[in-house]
N, C-alpha and C. Protein backbone atom coordinates (compact mmCIF):
# COMPACT_ATOMS: atom_id res chain seq x y z
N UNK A 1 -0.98 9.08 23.65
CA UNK A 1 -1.12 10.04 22.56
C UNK A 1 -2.56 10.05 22.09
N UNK A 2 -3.10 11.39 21.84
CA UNK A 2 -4.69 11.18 21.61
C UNK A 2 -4.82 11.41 20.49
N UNK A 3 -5.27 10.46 19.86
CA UNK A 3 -4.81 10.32 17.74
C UNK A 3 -5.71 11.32 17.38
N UNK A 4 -6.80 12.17 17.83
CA UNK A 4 -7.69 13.34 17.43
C UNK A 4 -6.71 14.12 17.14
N UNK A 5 -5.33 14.68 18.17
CA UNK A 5 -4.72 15.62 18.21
C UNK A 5 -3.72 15.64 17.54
N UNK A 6 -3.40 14.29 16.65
CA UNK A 6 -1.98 14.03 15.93
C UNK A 6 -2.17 14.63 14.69
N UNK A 7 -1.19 15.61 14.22
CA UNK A 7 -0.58 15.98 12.74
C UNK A 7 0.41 15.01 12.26
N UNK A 8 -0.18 14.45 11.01
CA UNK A 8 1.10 14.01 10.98
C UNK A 8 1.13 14.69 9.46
N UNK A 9 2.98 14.76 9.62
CA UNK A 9 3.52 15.76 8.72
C UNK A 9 3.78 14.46 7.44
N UNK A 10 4.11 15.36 6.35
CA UNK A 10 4.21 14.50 5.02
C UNK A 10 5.72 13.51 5.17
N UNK A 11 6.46 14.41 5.83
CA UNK A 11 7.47 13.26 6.41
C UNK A 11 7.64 12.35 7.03
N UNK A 12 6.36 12.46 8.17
CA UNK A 12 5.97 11.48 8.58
C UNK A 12 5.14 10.11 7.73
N UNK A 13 4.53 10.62 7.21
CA UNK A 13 3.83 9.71 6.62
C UNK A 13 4.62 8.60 5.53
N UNK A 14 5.66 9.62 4.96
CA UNK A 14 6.69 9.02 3.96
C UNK A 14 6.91 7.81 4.49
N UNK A 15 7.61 8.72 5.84
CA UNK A 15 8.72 7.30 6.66
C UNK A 15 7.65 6.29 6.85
N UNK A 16 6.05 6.40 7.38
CA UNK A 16 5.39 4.88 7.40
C UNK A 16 4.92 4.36 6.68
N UNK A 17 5.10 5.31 5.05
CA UNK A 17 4.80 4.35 3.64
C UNK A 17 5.98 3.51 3.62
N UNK A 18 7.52 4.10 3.97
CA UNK A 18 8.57 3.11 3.04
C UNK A 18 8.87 2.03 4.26
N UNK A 19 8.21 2.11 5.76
CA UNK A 19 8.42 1.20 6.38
C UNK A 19 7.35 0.05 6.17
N UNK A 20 6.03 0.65 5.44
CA UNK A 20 5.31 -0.40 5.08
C UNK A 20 5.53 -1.20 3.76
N UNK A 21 6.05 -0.46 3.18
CA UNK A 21 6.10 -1.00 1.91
C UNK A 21 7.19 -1.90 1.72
N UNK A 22 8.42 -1.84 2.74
CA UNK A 22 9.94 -2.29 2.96
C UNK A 22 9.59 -4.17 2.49
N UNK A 23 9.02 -4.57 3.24
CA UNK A 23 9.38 -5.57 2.80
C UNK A 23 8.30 -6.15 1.22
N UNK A 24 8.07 -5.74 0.36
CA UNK A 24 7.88 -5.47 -1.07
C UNK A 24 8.88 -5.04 -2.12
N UNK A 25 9.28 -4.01 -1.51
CA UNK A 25 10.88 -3.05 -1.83
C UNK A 25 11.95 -3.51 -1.98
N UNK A 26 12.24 -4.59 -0.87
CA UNK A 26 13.45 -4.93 -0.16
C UNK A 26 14.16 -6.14 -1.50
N UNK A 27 12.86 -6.68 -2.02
CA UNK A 27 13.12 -8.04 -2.99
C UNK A 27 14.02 -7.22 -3.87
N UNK A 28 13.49 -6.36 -4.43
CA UNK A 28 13.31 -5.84 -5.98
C UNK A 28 15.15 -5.45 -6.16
N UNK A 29 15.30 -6.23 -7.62
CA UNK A 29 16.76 -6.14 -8.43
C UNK A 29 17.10 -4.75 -8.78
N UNK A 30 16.18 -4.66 -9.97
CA UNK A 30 15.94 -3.88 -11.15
C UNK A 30 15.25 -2.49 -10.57
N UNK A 31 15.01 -1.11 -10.94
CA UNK A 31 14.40 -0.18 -11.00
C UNK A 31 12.75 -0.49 -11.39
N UNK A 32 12.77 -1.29 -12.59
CA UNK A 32 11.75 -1.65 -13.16
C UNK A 32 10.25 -2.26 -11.66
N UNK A 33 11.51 -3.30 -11.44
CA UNK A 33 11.01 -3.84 -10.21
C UNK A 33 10.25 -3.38 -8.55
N UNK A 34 11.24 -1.96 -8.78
CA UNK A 34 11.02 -1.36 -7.48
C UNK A 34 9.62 -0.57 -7.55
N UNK A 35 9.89 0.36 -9.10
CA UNK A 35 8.85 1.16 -9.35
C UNK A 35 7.23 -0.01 -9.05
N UNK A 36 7.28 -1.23 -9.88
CA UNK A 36 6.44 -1.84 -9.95
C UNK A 36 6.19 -2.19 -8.36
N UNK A 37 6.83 -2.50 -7.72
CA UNK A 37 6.47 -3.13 -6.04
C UNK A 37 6.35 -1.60 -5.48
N UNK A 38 7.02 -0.62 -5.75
CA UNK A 38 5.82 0.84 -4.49
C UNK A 38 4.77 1.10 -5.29
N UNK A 39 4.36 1.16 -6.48
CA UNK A 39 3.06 1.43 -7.40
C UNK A 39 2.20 0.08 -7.00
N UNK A 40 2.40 -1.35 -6.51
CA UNK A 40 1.64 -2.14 -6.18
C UNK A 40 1.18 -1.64 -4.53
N UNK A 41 2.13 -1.27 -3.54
CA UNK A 41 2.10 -1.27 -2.15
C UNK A 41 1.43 0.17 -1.91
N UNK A 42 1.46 0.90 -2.90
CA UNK A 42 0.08 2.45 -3.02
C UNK A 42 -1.00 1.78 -3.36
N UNK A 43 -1.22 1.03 -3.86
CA UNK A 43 -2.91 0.26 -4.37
C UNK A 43 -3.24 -0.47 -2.95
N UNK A 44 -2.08 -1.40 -2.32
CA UNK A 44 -2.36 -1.47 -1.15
C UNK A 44 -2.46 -0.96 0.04
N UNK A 45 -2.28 0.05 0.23
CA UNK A 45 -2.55 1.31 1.18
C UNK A 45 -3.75 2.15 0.98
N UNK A 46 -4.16 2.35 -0.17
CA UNK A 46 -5.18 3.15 -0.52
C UNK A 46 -6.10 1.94 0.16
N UNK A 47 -6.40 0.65 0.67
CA UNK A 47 -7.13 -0.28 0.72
C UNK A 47 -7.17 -0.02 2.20
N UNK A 48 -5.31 -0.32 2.57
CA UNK A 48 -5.41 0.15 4.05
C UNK A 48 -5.88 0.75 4.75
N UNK A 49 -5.92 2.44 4.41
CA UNK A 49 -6.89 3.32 4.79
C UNK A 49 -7.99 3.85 4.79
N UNK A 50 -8.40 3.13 3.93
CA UNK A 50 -10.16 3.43 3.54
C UNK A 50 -10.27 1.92 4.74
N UNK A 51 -9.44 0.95 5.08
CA UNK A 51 -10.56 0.50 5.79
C UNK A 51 -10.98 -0.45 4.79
N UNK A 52 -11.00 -0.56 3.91
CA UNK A 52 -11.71 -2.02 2.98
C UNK A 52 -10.27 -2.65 2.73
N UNK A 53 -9.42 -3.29 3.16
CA UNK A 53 -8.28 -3.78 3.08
C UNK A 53 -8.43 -5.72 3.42
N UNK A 54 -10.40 -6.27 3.15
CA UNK A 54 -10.63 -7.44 3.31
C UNK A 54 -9.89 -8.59 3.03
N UNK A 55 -9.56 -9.78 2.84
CA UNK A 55 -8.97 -10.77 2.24
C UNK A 55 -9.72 -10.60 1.05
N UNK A 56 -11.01 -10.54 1.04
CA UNK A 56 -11.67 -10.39 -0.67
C UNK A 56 -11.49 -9.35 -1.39
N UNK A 57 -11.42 -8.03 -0.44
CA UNK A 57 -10.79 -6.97 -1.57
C UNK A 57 -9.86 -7.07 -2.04
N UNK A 58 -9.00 -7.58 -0.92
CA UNK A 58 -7.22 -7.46 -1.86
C UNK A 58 -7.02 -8.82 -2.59
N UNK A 59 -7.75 -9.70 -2.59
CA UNK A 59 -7.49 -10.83 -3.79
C UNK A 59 -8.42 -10.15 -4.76
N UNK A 60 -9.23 -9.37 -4.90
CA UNK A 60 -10.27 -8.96 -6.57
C UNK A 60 -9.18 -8.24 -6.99
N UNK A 61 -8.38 -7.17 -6.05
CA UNK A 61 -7.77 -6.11 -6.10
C UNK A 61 -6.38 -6.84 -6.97
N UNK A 62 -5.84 -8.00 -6.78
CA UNK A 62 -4.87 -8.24 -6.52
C UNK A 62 -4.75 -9.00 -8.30
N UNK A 63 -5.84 -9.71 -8.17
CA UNK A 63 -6.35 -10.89 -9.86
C UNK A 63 -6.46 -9.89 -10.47
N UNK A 64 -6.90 -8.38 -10.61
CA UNK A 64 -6.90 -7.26 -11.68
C UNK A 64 -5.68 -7.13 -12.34
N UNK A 65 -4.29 -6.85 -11.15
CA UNK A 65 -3.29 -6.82 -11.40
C UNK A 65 -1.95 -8.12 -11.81
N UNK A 66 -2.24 -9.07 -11.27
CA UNK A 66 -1.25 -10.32 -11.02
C UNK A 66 -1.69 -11.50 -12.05
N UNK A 67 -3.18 -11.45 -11.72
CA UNK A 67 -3.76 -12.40 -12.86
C UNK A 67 -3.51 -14.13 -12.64
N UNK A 68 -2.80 -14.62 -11.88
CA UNK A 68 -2.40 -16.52 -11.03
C UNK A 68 -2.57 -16.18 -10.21
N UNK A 69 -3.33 -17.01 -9.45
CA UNK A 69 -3.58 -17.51 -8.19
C UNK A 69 -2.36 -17.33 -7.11
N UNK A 70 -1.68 -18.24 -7.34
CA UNK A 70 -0.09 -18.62 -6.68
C UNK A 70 0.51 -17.05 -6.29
N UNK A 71 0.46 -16.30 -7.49
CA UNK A 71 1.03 -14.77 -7.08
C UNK A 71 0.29 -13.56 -6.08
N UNK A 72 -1.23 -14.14 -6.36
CA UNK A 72 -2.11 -13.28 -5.77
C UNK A 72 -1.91 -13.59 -3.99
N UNK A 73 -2.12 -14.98 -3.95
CA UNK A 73 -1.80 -15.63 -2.48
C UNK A 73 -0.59 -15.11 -2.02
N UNK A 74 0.65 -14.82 -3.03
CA UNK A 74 1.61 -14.25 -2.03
C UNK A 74 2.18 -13.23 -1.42
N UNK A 75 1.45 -12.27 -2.80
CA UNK A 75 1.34 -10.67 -2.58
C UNK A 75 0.39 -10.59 -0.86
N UNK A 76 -0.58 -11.36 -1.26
CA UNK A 76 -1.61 -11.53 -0.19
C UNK A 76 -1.40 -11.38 1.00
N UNK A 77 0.04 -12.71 1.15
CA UNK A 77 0.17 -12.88 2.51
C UNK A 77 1.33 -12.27 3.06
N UNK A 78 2.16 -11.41 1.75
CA UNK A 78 2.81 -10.49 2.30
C UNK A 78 2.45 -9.27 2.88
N UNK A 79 0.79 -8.73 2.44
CA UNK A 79 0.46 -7.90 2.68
C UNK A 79 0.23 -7.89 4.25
N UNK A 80 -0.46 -9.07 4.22
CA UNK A 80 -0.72 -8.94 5.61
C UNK A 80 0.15 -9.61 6.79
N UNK A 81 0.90 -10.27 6.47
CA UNK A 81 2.10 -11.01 7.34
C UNK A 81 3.43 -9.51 7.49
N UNK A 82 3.35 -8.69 6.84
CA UNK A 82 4.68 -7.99 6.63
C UNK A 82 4.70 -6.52 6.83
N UNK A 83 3.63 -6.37 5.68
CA UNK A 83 3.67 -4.87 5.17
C UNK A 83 2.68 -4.64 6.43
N UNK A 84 1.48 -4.91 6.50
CA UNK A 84 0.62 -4.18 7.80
C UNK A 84 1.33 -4.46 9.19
N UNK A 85 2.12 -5.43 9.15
CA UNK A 85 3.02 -5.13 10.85
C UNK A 85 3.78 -4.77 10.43
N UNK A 86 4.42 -4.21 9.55
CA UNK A 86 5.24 -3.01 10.05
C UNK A 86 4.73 -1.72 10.40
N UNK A 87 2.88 -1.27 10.54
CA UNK A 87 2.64 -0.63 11.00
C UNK A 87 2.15 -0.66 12.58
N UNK A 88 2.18 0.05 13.78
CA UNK A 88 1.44 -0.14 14.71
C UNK A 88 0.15 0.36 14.71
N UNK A 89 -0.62 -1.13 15.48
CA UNK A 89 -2.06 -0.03 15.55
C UNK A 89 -2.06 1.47 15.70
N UNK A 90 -1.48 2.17 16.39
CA UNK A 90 -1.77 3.44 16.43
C UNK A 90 -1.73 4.34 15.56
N UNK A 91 -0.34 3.81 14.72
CA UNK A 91 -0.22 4.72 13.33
C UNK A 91 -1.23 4.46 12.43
N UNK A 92 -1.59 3.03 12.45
CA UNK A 92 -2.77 2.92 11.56
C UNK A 92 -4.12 3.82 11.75
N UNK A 93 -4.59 3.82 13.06
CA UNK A 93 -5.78 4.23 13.58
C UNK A 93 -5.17 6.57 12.75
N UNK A 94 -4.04 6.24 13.32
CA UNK A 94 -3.35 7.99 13.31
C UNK A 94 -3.62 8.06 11.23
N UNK A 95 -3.21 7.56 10.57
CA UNK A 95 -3.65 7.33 9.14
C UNK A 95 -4.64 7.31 8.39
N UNK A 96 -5.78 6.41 8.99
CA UNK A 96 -7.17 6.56 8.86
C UNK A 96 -7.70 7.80 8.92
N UNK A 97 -7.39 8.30 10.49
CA UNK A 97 -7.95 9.38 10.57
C UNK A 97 -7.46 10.70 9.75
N UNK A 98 -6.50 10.82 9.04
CA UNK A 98 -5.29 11.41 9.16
C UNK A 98 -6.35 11.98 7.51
N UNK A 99 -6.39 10.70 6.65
CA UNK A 99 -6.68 10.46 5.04
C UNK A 99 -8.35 10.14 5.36
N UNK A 100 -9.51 10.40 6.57
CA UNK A 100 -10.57 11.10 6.86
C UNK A 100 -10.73 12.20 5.78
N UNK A 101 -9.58 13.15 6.22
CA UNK A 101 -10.20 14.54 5.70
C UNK A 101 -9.93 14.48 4.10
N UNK A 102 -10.89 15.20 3.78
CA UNK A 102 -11.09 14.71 1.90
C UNK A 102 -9.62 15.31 1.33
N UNK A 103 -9.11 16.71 1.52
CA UNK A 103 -7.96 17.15 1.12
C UNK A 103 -6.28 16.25 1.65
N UNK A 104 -6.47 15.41 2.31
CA UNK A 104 -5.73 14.55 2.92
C UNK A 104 -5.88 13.37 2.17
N UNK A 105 -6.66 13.28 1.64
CA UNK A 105 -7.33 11.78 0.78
C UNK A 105 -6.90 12.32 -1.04
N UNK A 106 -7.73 13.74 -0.98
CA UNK A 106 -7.22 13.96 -2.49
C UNK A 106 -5.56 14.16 -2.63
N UNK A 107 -4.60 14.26 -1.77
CA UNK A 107 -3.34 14.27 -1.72
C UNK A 107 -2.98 13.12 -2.28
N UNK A 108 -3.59 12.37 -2.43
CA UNK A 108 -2.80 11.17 -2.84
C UNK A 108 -3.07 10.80 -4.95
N UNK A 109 -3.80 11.93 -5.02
CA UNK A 109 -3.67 11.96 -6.05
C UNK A 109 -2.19 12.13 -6.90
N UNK A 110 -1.29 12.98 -5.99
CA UNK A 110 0.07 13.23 -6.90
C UNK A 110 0.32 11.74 -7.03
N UNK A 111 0.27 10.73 -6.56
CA UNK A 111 0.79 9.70 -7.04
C UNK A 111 0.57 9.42 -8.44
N UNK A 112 -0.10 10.08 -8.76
CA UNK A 112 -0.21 9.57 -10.60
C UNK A 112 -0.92 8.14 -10.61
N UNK A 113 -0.96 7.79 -12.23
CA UNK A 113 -1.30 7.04 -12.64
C UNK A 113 -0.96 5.85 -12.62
N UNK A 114 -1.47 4.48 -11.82
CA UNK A 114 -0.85 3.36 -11.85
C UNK A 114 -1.55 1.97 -12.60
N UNK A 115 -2.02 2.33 -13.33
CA UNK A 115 -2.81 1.48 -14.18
C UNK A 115 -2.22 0.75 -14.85
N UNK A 116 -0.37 1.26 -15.58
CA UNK A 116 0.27 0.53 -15.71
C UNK A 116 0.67 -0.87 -15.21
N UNK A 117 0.30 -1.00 -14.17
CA UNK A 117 0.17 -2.31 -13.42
C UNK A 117 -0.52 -3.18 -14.19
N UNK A 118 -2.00 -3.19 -14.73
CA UNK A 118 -2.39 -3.57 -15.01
C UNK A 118 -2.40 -4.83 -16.58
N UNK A 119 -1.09 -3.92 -17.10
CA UNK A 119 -1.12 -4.42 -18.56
C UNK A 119 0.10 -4.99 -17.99
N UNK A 120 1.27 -5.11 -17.19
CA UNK A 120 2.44 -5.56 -16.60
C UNK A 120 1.74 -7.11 -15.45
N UNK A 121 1.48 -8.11 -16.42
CA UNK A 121 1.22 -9.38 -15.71
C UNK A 121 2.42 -9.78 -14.55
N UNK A 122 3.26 -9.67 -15.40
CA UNK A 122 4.46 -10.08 -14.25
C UNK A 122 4.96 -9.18 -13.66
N UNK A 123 4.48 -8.80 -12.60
CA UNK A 123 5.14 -8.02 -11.16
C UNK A 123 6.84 -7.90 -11.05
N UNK A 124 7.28 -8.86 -11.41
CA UNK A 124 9.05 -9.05 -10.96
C UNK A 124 9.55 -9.17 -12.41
N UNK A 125 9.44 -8.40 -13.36
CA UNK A 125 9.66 -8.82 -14.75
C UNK A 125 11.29 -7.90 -14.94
């Protein structure tokens, strides 16, 4: 498949947000919980696809929101033990390119506002 030539449709993309995000999702009890773990796993994707998705970005990224050590390390290593293999390289490389184009990138604005994170120390509350 020659990822120049791939569309991918918004349905598509859905299905490889909630397969990335699945195991974040999968914990969560409460509503409270869920909202809070896909509003965390969009902060981590926006990282994904720009490509700055470092161990140092997503721990600065991570102490903004989580604020302990212990929690940051595990968001951490879920991110990258879980949530990024559930993508394949290709979809990733197909994503990048995909959220390239600026109107593809400003799309992700409907997500709204997640700053709420920020004042919510406890993630699983």
């Amino acid at each position: 498949m020659n990822i120049e030539n791939t569309n991918l449709t918004d349905k598509k993309i859905n299905e490889l947000f909630d397969n990335y995000s699945y195991p974040m999702v999968k914990a969560c009890i409460t509503e409270l919980q869920k909202e809070k773990a896909i509003a965390l796993s969009k902060i981590l994707w926006l990282l994904l696809i720009t490509g700055t998705d470092t161990e140092a970005n997503i721990y600065i990224t991570l102490k903004d929101i989580l604020h302990q050590h212990d929690r940051i390390v595990s968001v951490g290593a879920l991110y990258t033990h879980k949530m990024k293999k559930a993508l394949t390289k290709k979809e990733m490389q197909m994503l990048k390119k995909y959220y390239e184009n600026s109107e593809n990138f400003n799309s992700l604005k409907e997500w709204g506002d997640m700053t709420f994170l920020k004042n919510s120390y406890i993630l699983y509350a």
